[in-house]
Protein backbone atom coordinates (compact mmCIF):
# COMPACT_ATOMS: atom_id res chain seq x y z
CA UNK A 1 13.19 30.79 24.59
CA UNK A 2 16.55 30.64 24.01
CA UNK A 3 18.64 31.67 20.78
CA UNK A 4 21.43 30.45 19.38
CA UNK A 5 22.65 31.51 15.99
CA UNK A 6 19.46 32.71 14.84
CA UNK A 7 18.03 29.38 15.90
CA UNK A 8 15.62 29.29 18.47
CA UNK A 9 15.39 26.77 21.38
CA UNK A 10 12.97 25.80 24.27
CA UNK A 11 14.65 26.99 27.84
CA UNK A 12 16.40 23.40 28.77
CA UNK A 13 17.84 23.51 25.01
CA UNK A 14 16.37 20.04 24.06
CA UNK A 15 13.63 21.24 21.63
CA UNK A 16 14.51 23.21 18.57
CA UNK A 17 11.83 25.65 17.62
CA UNK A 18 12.88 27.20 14.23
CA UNK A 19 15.15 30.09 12.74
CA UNK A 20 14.48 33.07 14.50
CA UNK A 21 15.85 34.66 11.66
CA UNK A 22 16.36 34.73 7.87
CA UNK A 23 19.67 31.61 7.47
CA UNK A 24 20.01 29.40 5.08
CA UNK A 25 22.45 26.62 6.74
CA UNK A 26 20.86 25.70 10.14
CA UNK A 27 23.45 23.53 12.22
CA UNK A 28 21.45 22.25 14.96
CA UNK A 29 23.39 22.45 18.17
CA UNK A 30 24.05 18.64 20.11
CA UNK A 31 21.41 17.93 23.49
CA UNK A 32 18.66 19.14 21.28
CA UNK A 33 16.01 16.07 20.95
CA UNK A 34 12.98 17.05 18.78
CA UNK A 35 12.48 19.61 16.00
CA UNK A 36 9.29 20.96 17.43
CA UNK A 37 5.76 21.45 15.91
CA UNK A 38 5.80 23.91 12.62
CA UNK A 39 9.43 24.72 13.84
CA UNK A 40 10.76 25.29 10.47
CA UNK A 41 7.13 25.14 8.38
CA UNK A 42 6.98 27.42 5.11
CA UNK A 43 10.66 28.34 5.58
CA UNK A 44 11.55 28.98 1.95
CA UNK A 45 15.05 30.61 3.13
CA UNK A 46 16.16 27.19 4.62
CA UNK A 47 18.35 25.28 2.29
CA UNK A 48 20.61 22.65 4.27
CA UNK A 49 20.00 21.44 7.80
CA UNK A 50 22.79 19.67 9.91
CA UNK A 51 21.29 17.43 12.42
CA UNK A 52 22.74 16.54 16.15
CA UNK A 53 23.19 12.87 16.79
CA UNK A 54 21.18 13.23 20.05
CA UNK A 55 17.85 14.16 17.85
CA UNK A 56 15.15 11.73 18.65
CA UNK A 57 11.97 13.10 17.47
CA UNK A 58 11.25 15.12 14.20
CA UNK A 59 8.09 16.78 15.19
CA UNK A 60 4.90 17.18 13.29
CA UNK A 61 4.54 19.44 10.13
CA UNK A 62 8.15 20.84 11.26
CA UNK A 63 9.21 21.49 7.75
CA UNK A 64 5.72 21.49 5.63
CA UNK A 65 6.27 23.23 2.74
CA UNK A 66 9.77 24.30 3.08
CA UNK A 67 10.83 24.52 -0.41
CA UNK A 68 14.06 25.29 -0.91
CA UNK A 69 16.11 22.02 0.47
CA UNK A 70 16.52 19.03 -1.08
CA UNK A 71 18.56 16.75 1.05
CA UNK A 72 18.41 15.60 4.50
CA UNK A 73 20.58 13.20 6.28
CA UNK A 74 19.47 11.51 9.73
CA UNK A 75 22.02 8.78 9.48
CA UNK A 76 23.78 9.82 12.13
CA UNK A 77 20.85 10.73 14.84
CA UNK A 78 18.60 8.80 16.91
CA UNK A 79 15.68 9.35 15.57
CA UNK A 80 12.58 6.98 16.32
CA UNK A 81 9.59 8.85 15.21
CA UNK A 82 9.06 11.25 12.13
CA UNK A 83 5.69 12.80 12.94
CA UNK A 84 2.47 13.79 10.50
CA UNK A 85 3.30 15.82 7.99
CA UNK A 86 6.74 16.26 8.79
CA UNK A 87 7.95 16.74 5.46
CA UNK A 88 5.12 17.37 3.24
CA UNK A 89 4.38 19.12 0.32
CA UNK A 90 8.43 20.11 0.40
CA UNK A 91 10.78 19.45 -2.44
CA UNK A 92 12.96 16.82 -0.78
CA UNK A 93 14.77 14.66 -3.36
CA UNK A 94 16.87 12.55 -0.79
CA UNK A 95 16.72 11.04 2.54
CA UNK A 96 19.14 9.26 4.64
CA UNK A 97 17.36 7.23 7.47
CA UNK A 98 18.82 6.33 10.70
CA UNK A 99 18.98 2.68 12.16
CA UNK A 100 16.64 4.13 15.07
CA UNK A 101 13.24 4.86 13.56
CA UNK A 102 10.47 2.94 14.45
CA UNK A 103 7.69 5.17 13.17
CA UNK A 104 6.53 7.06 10.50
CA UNK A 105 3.20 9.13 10.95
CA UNK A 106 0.35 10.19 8.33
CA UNK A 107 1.41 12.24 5.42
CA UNK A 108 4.85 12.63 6.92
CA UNK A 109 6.84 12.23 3.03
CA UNK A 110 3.41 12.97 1.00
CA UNK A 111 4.02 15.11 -2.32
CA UNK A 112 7.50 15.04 -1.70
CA UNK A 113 10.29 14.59 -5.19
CA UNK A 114 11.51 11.67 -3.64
CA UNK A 115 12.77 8.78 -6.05
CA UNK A 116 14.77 6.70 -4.20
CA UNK A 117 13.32 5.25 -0.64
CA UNK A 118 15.47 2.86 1.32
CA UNK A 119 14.41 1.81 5.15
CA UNK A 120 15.86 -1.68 5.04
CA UNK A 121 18.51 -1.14 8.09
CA UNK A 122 15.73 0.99 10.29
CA UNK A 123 13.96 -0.66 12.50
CA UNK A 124 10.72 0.72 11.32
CA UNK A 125 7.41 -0.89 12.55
CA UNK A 126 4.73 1.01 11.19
CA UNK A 127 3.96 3.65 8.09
CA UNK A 128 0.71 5.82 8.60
CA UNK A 129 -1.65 6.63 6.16
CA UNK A 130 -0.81 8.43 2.78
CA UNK A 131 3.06 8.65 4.50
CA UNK A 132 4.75 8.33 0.67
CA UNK A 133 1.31 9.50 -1.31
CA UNK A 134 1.89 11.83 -4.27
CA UNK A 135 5.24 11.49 -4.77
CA UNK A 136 5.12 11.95 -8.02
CA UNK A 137 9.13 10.46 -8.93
CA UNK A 138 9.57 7.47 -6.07
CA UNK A 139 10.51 4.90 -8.44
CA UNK A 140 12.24 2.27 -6.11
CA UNK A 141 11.01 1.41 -2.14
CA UNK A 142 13.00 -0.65 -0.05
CA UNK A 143 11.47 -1.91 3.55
CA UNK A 144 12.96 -3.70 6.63
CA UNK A 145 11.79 -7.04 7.89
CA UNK A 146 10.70 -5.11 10.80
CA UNK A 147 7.76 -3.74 9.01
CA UNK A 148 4.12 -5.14 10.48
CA UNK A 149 1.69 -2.45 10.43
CA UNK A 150 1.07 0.49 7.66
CA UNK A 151 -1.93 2.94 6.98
CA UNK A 152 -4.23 3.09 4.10
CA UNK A 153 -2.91 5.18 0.91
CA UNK A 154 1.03 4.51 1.71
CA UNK A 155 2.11 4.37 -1.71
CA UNK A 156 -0.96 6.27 -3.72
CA UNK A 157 -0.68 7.96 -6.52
CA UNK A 158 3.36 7.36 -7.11
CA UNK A 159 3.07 7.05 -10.59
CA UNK A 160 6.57 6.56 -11.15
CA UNK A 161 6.68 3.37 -8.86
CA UNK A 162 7.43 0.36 -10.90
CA UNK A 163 8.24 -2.34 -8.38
CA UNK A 164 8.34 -3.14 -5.11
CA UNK A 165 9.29 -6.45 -2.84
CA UNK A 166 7.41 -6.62 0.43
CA UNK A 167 8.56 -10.50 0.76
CA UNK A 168 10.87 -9.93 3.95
CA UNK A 169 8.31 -7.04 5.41
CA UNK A 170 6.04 -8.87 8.34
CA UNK A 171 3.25 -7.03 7.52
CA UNK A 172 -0.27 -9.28 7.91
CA UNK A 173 -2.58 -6.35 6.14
CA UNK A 174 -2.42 -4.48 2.94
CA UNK A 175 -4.97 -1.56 4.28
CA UNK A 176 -7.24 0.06 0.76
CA UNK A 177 -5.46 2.33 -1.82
CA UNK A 178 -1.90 0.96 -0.72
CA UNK A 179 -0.85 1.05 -4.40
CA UNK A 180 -4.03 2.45 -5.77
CA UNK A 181 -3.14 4.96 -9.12
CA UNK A 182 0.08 3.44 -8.97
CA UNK A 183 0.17 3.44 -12.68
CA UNK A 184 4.25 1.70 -13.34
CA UNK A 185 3.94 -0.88 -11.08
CA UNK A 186 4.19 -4.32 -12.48
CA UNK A 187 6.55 -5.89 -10.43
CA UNK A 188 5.01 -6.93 -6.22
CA UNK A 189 5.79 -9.38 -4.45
CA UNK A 190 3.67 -10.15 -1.31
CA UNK A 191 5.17 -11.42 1.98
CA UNK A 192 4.01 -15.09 3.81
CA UNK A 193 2.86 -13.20 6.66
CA UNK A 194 -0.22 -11.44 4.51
CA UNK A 195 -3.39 -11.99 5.56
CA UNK A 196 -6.04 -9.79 4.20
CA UNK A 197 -6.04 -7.27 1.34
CA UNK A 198 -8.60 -4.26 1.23
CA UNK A 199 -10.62 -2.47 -0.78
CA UNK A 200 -8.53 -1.28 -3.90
CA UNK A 201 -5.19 -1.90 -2.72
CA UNK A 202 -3.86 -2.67 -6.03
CA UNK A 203 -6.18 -1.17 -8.34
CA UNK A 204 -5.32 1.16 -11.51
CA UNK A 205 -1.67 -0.89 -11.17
CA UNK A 206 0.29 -2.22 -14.87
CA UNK A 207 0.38 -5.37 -12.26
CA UNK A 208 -0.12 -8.52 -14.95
CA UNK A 209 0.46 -11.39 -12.96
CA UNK A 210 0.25 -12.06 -8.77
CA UNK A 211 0.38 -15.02 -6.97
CA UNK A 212 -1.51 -14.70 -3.34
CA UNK A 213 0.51 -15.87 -0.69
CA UNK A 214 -0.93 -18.95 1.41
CA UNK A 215 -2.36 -17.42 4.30
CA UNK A 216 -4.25 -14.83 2.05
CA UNK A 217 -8.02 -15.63 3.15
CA UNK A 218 -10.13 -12.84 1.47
CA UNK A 219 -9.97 -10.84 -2.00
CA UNK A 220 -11.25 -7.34 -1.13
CA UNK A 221 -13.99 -5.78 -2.88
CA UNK A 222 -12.17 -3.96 -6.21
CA UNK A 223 -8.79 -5.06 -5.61
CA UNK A 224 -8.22 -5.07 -9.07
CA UNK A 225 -10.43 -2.27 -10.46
CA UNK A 226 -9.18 -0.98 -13.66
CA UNK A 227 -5.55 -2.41 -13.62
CA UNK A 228 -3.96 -5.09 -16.20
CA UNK A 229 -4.38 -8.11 -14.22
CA UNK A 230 -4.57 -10.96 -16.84
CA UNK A 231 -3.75 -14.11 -14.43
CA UNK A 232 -3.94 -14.17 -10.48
CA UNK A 233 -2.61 -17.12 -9.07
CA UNK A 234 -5.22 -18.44 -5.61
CA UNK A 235 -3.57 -21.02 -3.00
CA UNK A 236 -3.87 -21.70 0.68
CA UNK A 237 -6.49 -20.52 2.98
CA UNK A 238 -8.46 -17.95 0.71
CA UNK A 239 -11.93 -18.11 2.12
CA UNK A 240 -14.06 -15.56 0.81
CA UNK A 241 -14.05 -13.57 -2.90
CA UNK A 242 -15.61 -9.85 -3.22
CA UNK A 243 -16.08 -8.23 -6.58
CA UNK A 244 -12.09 -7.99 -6.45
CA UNK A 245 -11.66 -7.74 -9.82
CA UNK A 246 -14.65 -5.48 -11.30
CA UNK A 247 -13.10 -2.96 -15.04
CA UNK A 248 -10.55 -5.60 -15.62
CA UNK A 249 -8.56 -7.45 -18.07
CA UNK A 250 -8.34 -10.79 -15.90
CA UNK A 251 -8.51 -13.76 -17.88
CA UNK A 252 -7.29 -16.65 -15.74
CA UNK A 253 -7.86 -17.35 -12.26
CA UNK A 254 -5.67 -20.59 -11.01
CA UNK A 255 -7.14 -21.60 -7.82
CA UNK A 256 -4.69 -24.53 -6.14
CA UNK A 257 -7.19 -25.77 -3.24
CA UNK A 258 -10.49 -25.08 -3.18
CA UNK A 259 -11.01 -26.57 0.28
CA UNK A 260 -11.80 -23.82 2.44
CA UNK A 261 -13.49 -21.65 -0.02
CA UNK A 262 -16.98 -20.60 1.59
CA UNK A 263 -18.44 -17.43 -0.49
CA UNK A 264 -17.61 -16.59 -3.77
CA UNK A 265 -20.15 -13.88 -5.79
CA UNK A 266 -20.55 -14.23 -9.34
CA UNK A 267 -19.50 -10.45 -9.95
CA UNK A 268 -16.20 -11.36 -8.48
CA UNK A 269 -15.15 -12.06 -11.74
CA UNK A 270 -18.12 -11.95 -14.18
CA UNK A 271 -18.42 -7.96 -14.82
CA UNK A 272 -17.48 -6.47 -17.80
CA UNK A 273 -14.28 -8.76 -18.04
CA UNK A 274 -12.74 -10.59 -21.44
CA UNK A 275 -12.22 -14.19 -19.39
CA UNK A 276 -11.05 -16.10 -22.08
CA UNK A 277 -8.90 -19.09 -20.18
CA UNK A 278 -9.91 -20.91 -17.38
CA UNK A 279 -7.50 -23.31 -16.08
CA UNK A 280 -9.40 -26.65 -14.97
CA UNK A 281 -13.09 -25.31 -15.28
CA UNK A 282 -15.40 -27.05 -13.49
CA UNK A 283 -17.57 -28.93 -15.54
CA UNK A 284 -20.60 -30.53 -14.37
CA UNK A 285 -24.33 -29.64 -14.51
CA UNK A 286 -25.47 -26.47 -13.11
CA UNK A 287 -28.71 -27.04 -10.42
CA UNK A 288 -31.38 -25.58 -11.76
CA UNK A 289 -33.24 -25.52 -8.67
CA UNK A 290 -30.87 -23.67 -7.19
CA UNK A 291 -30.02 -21.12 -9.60
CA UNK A 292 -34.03 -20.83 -9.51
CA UNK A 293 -34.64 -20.42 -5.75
CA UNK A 294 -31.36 -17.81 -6.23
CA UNK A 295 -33.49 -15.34 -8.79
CA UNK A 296 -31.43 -16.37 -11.58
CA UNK A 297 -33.45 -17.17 -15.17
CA UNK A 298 -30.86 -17.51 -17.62
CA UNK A 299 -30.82 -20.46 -19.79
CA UNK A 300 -28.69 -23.52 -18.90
CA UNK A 301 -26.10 -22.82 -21.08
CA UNK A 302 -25.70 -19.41 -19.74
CA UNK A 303 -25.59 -20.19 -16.20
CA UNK A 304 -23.34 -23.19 -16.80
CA UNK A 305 -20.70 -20.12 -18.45
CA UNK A 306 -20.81 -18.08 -15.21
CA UNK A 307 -20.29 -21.29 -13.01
CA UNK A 308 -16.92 -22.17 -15.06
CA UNK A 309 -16.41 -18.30 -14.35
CA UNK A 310 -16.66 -18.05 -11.24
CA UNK A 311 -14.01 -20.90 -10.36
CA UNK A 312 -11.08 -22.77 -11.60
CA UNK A 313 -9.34 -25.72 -9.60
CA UNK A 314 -6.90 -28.24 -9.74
CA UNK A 315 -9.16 -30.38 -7.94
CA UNK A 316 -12.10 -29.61 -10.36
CA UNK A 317 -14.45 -29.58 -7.49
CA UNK A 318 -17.08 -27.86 -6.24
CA UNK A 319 -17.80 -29.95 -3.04
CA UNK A 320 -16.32 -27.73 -0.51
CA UNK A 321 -18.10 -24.83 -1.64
CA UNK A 322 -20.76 -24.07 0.77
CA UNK A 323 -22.26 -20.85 -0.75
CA UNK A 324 -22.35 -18.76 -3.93
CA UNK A 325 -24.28 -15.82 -5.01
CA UNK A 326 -25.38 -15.72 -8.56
CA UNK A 327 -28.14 -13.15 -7.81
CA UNK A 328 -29.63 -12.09 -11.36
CA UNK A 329 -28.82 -8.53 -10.99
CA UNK A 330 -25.14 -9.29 -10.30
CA UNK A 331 -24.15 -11.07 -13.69
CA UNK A 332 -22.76 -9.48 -16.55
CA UNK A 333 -24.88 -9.73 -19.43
């Protein structure tokens, strides 16, 4: 160990491993590469860091719960990984991001005072899960096009966060919880490249309107639990519907092409929702000896309600769809 104004080093210099004593301004000295594991950790004294431009790895839990800075600038470094926990449960208000960074790893910014987040010149490719989670004042997020691949929980809990625009990202999954308890956020707006959505990714949102983008091809289970959802907006290659939008307020679903559209269940959109529109209901007779041979026994006219429920479409067709569970013990009643 080496030791350079009360910093400490590894032997070659290229690892810093925290103040070796009580300082308050830590300049970091240039050849170092990586602030090492718990380097600075707890380190209430530490109030401003200066970072060398040959830094390439901030290392994991290396200033969890350091309380006493605010602002950190990696601009100027050459930084390509932030590792887990990095940062956490720290009062960090601002961050300057370097062009270098590819990755950010679990809980790396989680219940940080963060309100402004802007990656758009990194060259980030992934976020791991809860990496932005509990920060309780991030009110605006900005992401690179470079972005293809984040973890489950990114943006939880930010209850400040009113919009976001994820149209120039490349991610292809929304994992569960991404916005989940996100309480402000109205404003999304999903990129081509999305494929699936999971479990609860936007629910407990002020979200009132969302069009799906093309290549969408399943609505999670809960999606939309408890958020203000009124109208969703269905085109493209959507193939399957869970219970996506269960302690809702949905009221119309606009589905453009109902071609591909295999497996839709009745509690998709039946349970304990006000669905007072329907845009293009389908309306034709119900088959009773279907809805028998499925368990169902509601009257015609009941059963007729819950098939104009469960799908709306331009085409006002039904042809394409190959299967649909109306079990009894599904419907809302």
């Amino acid at each position: 160990m080496v030791i350079i104004d009360k910093i400490s080093y590894s032997d070659d210099l290229k690892t810093c491993l925290g103040a070796y004593d009580k300082v308050k301004k830590v300049n970091i000295i240039e050849g170092c590469e990586e602030i090492g594991q718990n380097a600075f950790s707890g380190d209430d004294d530490v109030e401003e860091i200066v970072f060398p431009s040959t830094l390439k790895i901030i290392g994991k839990q290396s200033f969890y719960g350091a309380k006493s800075f605010k602002n950190i600038d990696l601009s100027k470094t050459n930084v390509e990984i932030i590792k887990e926990s990095a940062f956490s449960y720290t009062n960090l208000e601002n961050i300057k991001f370097p062009a270098t960074l590819r990755y950010i790893e679990n809980k790396a910014f989680m219940e940080t005072n963060i309100t402004k987040l802007n990656l758009k010149n990194t060259n980030l490719f992934s976020i791991g899960v809860l990496a932005f989670a509990d920060a309780e004042f991030l009110k605006e997020v900005v992401l690179p096009k470079t972005l293809k691949d984040i973890g489950e929980g990114v943006f939880e809990s930010d209850e400040k966060l009113e919009k976001i625009n994820l149209e120039n990202t490349s991610l292809v999954y929304l994992p569960r919880n991404t916005f989940n308890y996100c309480k402000k956020l109205s404003v999304i707006t999903l990129p081509n490249s999305l494929i699936n959505i999971g479990n609860r990714a936007f629910s407990k949102t002020n979200i009132a309107s969302l069009t799906l983008p093309k290549n969408v091809n399943m609505i999670s289970a809960n999606l939309f639990e408890n958020s203000n959802i009124t109208n969703i907006f269905i085109t493209g290659k959507l193939t399957r519907v869970e219970n996506g939008f269960s302690k809702g307020n949905l009221k119309t679903i606009h589905v453009f092409d109902t071609d591909k559209i295999e497996t839709i269940k009745s509690y998709t959109v039946v349970s304990e929702h006000d669905i007072t529109t329907l845009k293009n209901a389908l309306d034709k007779p119900i088959d009773m000896a279907l809805a028998k041979s499925l368990g169902i026994h509601h009257s015609a006219t009941e059963i007729m309600d819950v098939w104009k429920t469960i799908i709306s479409s331009e085409k006002a067709s039904d042809k394409h769809i190959k299967y649909i569970d109306l079990a009894k013990q599904m419907i809302y009643e």
